[in-house]
N, C-alpha and C. Protein backbone atom coordinates (compact mmCIF):
# COMPACT_ATOMS: atom_id res chain seq x y z
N UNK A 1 -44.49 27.99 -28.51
CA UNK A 1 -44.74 28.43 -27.15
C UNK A 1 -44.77 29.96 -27.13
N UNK A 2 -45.98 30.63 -26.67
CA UNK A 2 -45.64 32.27 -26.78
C UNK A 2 -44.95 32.30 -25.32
N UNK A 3 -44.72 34.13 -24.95
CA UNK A 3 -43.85 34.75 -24.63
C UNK A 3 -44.36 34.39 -23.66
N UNK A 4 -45.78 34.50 -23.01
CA UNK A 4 -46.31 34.22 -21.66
C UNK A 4 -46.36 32.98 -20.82
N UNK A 5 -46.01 32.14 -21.85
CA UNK A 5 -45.86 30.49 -21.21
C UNK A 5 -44.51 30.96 -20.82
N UNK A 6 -43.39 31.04 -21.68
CA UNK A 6 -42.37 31.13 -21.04
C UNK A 6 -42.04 32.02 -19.61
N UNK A 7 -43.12 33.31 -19.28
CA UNK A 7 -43.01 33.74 -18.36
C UNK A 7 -43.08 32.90 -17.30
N UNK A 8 -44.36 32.03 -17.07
CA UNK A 8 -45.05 31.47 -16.37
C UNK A 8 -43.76 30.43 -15.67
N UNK A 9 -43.00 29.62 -17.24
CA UNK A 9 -42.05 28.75 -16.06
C UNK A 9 -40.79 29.38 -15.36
N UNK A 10 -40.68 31.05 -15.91
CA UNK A 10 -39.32 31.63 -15.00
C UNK A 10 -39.90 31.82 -13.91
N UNK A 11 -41.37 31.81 -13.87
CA UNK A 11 -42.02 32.36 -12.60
C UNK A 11 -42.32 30.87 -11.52
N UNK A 12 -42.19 29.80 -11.99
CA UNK A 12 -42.41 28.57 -11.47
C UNK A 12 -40.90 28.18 -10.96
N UNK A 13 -39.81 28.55 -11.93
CA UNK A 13 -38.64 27.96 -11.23
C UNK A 13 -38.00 29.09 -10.77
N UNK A 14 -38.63 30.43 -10.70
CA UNK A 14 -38.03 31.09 -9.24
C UNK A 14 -38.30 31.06 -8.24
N UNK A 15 -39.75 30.51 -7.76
CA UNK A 15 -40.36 30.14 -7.14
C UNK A 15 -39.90 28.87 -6.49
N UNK A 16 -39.75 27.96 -7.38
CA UNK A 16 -38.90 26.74 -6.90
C UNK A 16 -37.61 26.62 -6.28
N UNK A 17 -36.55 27.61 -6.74
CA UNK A 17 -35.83 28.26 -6.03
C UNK A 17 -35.40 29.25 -4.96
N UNK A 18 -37.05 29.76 -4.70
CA UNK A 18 -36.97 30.48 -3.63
C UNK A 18 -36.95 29.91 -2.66
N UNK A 19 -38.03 28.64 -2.44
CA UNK A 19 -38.27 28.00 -2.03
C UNK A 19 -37.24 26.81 -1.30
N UNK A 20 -36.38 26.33 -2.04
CA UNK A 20 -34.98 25.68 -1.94
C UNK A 20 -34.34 26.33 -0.85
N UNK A 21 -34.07 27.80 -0.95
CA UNK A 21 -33.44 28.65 -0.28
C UNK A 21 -33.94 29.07 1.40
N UNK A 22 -35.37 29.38 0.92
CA UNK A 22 -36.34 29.35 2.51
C UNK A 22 -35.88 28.74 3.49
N UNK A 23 -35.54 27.00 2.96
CA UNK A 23 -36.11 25.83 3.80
C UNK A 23 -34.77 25.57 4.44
N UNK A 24 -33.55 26.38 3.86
CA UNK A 24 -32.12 26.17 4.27
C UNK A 24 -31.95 27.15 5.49
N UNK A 25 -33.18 28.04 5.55
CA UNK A 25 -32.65 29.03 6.54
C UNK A 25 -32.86 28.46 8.56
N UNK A 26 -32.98 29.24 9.19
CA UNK A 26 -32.87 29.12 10.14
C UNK A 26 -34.84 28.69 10.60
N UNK A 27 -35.13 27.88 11.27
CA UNK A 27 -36.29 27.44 11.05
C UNK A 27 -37.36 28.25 11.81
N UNK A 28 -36.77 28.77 12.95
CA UNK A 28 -37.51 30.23 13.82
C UNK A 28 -37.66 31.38 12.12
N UNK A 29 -37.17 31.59 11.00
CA UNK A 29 -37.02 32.39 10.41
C UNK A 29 -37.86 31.79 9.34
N UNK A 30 -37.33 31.03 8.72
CA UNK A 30 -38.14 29.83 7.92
C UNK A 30 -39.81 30.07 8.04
N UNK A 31 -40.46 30.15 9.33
CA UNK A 31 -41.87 30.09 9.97
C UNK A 31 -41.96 31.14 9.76
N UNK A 32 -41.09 32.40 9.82
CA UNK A 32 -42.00 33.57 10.10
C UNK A 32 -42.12 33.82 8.30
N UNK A 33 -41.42 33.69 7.71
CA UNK A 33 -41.36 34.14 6.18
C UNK A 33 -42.77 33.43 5.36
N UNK A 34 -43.33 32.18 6.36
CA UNK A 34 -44.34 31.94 5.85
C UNK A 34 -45.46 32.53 6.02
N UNK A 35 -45.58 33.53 6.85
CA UNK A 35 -47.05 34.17 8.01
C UNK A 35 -47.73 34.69 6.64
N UNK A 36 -49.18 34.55 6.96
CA UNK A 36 -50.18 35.37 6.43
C UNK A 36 -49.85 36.91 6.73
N UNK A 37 -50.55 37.42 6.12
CA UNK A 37 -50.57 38.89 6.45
C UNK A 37 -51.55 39.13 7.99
N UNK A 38 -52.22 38.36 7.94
CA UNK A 38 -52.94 38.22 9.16
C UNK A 38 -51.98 37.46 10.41
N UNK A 39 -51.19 37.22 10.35
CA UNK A 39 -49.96 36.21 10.94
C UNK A 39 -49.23 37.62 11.74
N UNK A 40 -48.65 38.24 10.47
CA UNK A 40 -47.96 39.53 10.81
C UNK A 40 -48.32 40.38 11.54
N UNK A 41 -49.61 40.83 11.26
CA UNK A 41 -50.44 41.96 11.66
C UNK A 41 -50.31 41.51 12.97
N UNK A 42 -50.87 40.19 13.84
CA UNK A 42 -50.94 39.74 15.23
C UNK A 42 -49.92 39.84 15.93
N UNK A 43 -48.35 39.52 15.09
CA UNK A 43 -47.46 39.66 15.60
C UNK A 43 -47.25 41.32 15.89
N UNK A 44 -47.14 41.90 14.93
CA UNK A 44 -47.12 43.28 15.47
C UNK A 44 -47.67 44.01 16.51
N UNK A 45 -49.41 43.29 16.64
CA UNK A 45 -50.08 43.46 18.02
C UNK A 45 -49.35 43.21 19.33
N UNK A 46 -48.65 41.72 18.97
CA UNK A 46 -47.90 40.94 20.04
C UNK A 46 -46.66 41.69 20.59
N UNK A 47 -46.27 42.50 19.75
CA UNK A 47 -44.80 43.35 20.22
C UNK A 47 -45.07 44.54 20.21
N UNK A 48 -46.20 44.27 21.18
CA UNK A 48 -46.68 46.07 21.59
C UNK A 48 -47.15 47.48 20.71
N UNK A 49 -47.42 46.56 19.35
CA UNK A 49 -48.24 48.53 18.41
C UNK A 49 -49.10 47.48 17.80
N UNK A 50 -50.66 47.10 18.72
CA UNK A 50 -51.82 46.65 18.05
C UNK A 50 -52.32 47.97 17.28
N UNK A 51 -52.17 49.29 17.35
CA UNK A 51 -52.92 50.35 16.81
C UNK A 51 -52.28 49.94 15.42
N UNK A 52 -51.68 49.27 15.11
CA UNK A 52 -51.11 49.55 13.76
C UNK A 52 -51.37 48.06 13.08
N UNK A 53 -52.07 47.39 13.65
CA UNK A 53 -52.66 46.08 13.13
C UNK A 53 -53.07 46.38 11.42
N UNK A 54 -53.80 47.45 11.73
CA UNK A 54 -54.67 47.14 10.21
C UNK A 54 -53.98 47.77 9.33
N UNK A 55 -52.52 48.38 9.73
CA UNK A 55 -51.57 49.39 8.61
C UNK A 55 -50.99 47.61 8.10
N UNK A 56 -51.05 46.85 9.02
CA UNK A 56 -49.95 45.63 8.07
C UNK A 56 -50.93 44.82 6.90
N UNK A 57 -52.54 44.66 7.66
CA UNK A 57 -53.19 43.65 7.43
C UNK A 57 -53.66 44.73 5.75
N UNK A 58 -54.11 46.05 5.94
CA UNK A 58 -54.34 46.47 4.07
C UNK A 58 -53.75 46.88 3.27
N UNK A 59 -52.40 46.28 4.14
CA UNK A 59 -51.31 46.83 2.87
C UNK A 59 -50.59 45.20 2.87
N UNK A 60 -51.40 44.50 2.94
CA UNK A 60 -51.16 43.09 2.89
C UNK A 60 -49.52 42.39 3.37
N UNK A 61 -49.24 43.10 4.25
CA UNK A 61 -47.77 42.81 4.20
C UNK A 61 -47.51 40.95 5.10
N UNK A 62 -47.00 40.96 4.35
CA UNK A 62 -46.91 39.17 4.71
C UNK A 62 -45.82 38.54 5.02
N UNK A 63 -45.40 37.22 5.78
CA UNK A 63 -43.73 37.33 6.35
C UNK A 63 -43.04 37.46 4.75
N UNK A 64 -42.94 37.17 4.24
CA UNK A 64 -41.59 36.80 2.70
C UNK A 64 -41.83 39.18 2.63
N UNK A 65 -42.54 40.04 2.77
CA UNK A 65 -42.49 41.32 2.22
C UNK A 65 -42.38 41.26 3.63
N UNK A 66 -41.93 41.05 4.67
CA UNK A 66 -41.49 41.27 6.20
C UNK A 66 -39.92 42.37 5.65
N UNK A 67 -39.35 41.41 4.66
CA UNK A 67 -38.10 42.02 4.54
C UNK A 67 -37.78 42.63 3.96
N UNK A 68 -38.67 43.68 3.13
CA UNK A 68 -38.67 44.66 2.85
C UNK A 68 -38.93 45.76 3.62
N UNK A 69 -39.68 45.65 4.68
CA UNK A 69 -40.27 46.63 5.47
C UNK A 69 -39.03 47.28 6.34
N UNK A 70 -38.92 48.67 5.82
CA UNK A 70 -38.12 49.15 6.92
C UNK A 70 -38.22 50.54 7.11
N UNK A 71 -37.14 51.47 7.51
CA UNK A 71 -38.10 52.52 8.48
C UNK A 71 -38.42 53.70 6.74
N UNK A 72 -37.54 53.41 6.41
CA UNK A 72 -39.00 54.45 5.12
C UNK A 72 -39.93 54.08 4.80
N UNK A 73 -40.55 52.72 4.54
CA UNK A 73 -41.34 52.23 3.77
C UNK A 73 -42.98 52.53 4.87
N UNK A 74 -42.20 52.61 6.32
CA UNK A 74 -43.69 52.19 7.63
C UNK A 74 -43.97 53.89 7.30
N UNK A 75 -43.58 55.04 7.63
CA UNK A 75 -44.64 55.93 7.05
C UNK A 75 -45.65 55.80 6.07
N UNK A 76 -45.38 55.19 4.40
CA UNK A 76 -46.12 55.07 3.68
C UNK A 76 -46.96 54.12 3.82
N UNK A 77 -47.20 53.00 4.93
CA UNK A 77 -48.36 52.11 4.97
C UNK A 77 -49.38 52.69 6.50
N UNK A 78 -48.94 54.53 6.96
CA UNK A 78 -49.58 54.46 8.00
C UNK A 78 -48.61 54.65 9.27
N UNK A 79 -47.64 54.65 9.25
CA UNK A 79 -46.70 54.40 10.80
C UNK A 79 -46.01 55.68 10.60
N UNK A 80 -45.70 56.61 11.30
CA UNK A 80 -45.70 58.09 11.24
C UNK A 80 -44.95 58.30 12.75
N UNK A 81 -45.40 57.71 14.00
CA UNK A 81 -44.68 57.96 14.55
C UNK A 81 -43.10 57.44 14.79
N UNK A 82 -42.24 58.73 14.60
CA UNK A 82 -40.58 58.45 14.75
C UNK A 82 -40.32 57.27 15.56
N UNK A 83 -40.27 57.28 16.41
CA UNK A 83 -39.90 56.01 17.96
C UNK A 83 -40.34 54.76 17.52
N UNK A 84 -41.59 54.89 17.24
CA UNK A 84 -42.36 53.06 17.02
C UNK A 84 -41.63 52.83 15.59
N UNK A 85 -41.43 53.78 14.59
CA UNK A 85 -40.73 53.27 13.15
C UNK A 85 -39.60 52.42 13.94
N UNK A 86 -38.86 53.56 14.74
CA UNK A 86 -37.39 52.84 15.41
C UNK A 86 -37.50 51.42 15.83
N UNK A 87 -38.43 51.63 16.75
CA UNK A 87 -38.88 50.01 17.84
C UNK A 87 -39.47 49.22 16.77
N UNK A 88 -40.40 48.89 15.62
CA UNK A 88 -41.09 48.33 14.90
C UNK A 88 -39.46 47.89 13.93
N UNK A 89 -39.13 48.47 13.81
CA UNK A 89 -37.94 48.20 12.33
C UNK A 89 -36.97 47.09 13.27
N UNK A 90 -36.59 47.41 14.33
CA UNK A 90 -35.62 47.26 15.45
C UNK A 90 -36.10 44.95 15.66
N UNK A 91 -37.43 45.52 15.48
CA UNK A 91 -38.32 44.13 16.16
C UNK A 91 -38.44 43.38 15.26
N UNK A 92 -38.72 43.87 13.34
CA UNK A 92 -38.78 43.44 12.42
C UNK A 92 -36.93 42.66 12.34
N UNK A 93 -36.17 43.40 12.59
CA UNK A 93 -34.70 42.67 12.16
C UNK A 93 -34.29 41.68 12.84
N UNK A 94 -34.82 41.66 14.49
CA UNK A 94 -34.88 40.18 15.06
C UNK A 94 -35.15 39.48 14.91
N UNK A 95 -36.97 39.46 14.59
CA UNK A 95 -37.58 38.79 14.50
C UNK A 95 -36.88 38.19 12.92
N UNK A 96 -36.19 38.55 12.29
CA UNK A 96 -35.57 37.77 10.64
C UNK A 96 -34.53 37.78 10.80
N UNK A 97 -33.56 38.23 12.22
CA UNK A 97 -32.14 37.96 12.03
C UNK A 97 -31.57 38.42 10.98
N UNK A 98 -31.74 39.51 11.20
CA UNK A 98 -31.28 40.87 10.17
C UNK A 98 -29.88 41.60 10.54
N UNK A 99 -28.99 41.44 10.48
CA UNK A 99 -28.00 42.19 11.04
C UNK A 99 -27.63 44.12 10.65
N UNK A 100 -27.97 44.93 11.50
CA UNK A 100 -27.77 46.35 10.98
C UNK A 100 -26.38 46.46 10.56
N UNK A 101 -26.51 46.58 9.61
CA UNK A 101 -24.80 47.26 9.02
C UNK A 101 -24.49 48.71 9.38
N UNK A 102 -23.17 48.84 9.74
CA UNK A 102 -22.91 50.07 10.23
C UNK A 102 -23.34 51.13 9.75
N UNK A 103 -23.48 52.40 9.82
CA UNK A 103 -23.82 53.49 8.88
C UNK A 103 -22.46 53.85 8.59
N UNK A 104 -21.28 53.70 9.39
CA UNK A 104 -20.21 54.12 9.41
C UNK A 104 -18.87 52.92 8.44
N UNK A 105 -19.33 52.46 7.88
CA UNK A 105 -18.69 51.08 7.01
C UNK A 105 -17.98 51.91 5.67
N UNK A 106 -17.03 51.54 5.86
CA UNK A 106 -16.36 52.40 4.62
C UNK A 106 -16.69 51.50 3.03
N UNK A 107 -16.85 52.50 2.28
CA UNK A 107 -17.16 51.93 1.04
C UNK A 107 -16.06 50.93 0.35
N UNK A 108 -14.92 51.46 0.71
CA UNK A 108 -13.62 50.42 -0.03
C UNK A 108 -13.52 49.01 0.52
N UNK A 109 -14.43 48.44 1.59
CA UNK A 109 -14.46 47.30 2.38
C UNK A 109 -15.32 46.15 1.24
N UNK A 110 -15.09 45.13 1.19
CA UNK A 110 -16.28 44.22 0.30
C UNK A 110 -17.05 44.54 0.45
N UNK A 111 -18.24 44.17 -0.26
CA UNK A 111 -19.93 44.22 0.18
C UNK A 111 -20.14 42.81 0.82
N UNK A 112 -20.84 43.28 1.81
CA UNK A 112 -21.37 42.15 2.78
C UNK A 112 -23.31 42.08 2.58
N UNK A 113 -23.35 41.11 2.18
CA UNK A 113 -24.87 40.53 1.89
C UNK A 113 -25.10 40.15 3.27
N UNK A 114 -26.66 40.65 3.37
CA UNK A 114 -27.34 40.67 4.74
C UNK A 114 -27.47 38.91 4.85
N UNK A 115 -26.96 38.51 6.05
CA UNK A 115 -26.85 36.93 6.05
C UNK A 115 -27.80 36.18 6.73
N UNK A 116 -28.44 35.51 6.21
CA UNK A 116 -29.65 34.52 6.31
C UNK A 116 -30.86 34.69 5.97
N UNK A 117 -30.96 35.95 5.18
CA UNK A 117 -32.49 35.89 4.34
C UNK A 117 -32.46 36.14 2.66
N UNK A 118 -33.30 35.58 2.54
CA UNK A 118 -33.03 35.13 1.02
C UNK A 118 -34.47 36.54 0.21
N UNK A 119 -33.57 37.35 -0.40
CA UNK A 119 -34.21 38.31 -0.86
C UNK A 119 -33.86 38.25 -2.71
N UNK A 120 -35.20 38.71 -3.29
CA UNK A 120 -35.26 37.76 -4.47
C UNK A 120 -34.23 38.42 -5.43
N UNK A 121 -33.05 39.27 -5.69
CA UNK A 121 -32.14 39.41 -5.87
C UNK A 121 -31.14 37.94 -6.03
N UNK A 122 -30.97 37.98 -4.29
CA UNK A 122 -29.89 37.53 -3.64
C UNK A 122 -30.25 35.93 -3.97
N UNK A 123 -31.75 35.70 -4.05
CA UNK A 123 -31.87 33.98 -4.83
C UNK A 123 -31.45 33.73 -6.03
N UNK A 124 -31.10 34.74 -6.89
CA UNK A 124 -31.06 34.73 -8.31
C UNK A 124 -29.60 34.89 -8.06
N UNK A 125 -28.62 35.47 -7.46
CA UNK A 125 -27.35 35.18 -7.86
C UNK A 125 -26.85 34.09 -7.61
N UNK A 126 -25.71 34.14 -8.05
CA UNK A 126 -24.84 33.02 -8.16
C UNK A 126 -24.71 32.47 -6.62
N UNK A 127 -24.44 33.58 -5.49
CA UNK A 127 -24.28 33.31 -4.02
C UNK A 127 -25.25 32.12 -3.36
N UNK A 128 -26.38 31.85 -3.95
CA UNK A 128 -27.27 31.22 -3.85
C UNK A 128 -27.36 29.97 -4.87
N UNK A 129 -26.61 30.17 -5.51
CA UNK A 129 -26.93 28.58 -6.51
C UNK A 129 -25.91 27.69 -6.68
């Protein structure tokens, strides 16, 4: 078996496991992680910044890269203005039930994993299996 078959099935049973994980979540959340990039883009129209439709739709951002998107990343696909990063990031964490962690959280406290989305890290640990 070369090296690339074996890629192929870590890439099939992370997948399979991502998947496992998806379907456990909350089902309003579940739906959105499935959207096309065209899914997204509408929604973004829908919560008031259609000017920024086509920053989601050619930078292909799709619900499962929903949860990556946050306020550094929207300058680099196009989103520049301060306020809408705020309101857009703000709308993105509802819409996935994202909880903001304090800025003010002291480091000596546990680490608290953002709870109910499955980010491909967080499928691969143990917390998840």
């Amino acid at each position: 078996m070369s090296d690339f078959e074996d890629d192929d099935s870590s890439i099939e049973s992370y997948e399979s496991e991502e998947e496992e994980v998806i379907e456990e979540l909350d089902p309003a959340v579940e739906e959105c992680l499935r959207w096309t990039s065209e899914e997204v883009a509408d929604w973004v129209a829908s919560v008031g910044f259609p000017e920024y439709r086509d920053c989601f739709l050619s930078n292909a951002i799709t619900g499962r890269r929903l949860i990556i998107v946050t306020a550094s990343l929207l300058p680099k696909i196009g989103i520049t203005n301060f306020e809408h990063i705020k309101e857009l990031t703000k709308k993105i964490r509802e819409l996935l039930r994202i909880e903001l962690m304090p800025w003010n959280r002291s480091i000596s406290l546990p680490h608290q994993d953002v709870q109910g989305i499955a980010t491909p890290n967080a499928i691969l640990s143990e917390s998840y299996l």
